[in-house]
C-alpha atoms as a PDB file:
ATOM      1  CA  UNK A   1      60.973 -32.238 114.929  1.00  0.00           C
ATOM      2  CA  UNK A   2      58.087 -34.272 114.029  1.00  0.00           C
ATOM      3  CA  UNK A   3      54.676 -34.812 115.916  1.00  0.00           C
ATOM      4  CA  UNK A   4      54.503 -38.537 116.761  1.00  0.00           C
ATOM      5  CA  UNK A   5      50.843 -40.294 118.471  1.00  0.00           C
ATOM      6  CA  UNK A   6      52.676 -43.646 120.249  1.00  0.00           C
ATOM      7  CA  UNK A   7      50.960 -46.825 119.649  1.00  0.00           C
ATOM      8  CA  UNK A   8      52.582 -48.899 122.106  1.00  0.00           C
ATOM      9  CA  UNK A   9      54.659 -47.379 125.400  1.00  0.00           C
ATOM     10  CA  UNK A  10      58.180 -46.301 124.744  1.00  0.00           C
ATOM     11  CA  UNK A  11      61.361 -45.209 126.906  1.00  0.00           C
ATOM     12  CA  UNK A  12      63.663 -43.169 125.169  1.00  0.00           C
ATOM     13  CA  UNK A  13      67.294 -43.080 126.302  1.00  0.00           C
ATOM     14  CA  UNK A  14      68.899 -39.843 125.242  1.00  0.00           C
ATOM     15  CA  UNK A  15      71.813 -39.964 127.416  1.00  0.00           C
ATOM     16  CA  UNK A  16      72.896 -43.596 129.653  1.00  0.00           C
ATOM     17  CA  UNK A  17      71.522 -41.403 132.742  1.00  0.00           C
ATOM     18  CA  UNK A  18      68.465 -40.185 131.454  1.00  0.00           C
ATOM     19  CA  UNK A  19      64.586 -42.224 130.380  1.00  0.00           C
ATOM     20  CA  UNK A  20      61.659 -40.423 129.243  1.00  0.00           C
ATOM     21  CA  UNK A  21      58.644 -42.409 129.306  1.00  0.00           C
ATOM     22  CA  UNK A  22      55.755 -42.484 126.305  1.00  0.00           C
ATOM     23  CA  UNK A  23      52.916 -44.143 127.308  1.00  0.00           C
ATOM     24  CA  UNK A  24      50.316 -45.168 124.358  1.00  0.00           C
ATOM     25  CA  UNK A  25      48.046 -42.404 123.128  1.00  0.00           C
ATOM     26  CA  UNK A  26      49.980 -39.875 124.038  1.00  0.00           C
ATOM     27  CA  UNK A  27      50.575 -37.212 121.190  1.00  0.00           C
ATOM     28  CA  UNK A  28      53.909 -34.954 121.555  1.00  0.00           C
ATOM     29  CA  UNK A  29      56.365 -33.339 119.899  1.00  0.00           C
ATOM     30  CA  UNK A  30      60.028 -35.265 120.034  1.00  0.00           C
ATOM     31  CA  UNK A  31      63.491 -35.401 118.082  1.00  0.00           C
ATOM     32  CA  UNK A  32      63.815 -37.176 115.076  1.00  0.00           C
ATOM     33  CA  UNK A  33      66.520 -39.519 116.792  1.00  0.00           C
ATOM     34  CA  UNK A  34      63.350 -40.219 119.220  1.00  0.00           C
ATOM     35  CA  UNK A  35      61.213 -40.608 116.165  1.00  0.00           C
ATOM     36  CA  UNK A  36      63.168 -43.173 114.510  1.00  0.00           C
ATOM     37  CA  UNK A  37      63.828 -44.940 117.309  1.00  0.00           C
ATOM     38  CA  UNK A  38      60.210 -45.702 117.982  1.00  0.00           C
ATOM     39  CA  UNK A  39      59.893 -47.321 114.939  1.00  0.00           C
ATOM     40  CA  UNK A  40      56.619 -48.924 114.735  1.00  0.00           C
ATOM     41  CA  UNK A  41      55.381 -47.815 118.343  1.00  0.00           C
ATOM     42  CA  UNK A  42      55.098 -44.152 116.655  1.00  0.00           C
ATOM     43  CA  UNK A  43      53.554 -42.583 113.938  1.00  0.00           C
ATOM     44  CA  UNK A  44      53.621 -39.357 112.887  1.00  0.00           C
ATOM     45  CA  UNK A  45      50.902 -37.019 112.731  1.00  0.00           C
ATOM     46  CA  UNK A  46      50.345 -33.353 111.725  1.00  0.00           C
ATOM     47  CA  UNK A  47      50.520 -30.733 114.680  1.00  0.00           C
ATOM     48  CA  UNK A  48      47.764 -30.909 116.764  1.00  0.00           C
ATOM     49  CA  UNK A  49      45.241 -27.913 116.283  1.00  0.00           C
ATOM     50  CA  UNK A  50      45.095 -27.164 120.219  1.00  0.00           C
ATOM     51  CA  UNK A  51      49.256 -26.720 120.190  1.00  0.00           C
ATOM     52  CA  UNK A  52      49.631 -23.292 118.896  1.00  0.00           C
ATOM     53  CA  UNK A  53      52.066 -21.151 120.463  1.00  0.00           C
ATOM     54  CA  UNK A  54      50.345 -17.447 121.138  1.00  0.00           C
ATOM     55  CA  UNK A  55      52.624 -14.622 121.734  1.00  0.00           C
ATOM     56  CA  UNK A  56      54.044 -14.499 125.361  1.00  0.00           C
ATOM     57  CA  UNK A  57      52.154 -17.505 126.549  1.00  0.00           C
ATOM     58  CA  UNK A  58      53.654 -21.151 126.978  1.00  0.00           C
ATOM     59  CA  UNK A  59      51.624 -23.701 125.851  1.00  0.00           C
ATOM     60  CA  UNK A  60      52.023 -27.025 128.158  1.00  0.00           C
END
């Protein structure tokens, strides 16, 4: 699972019932189906230094 930074705004359509919004700027962590379906509105980027997991804390 790559991180991507979108370029451009992007719904991705996982299932035919469910969108998830990207909006531009946004940096987050998404499938590689999402990924390559973003095409040029996404490029990857290396993991963000603030998005560590710590033991027994959720980061989000």
């Amino acid at each position: 699972m790559p991180w991507v930074r979108f370029t451009a705004d992007f719904d991705w359509k996982p299932t035919p019932a469910v969108t998830v919004a990207y909006k531009a700027g946004m940096v987050r962590l998404v499938t590689r189906a999402c990924a390559a379906a973003a095409g040029y509105r996404a490029v990857v980027v290396a993991r963000p230094a603030d998005r560590r997991a710590k033991k027994g804390k959720r980061n989000g």
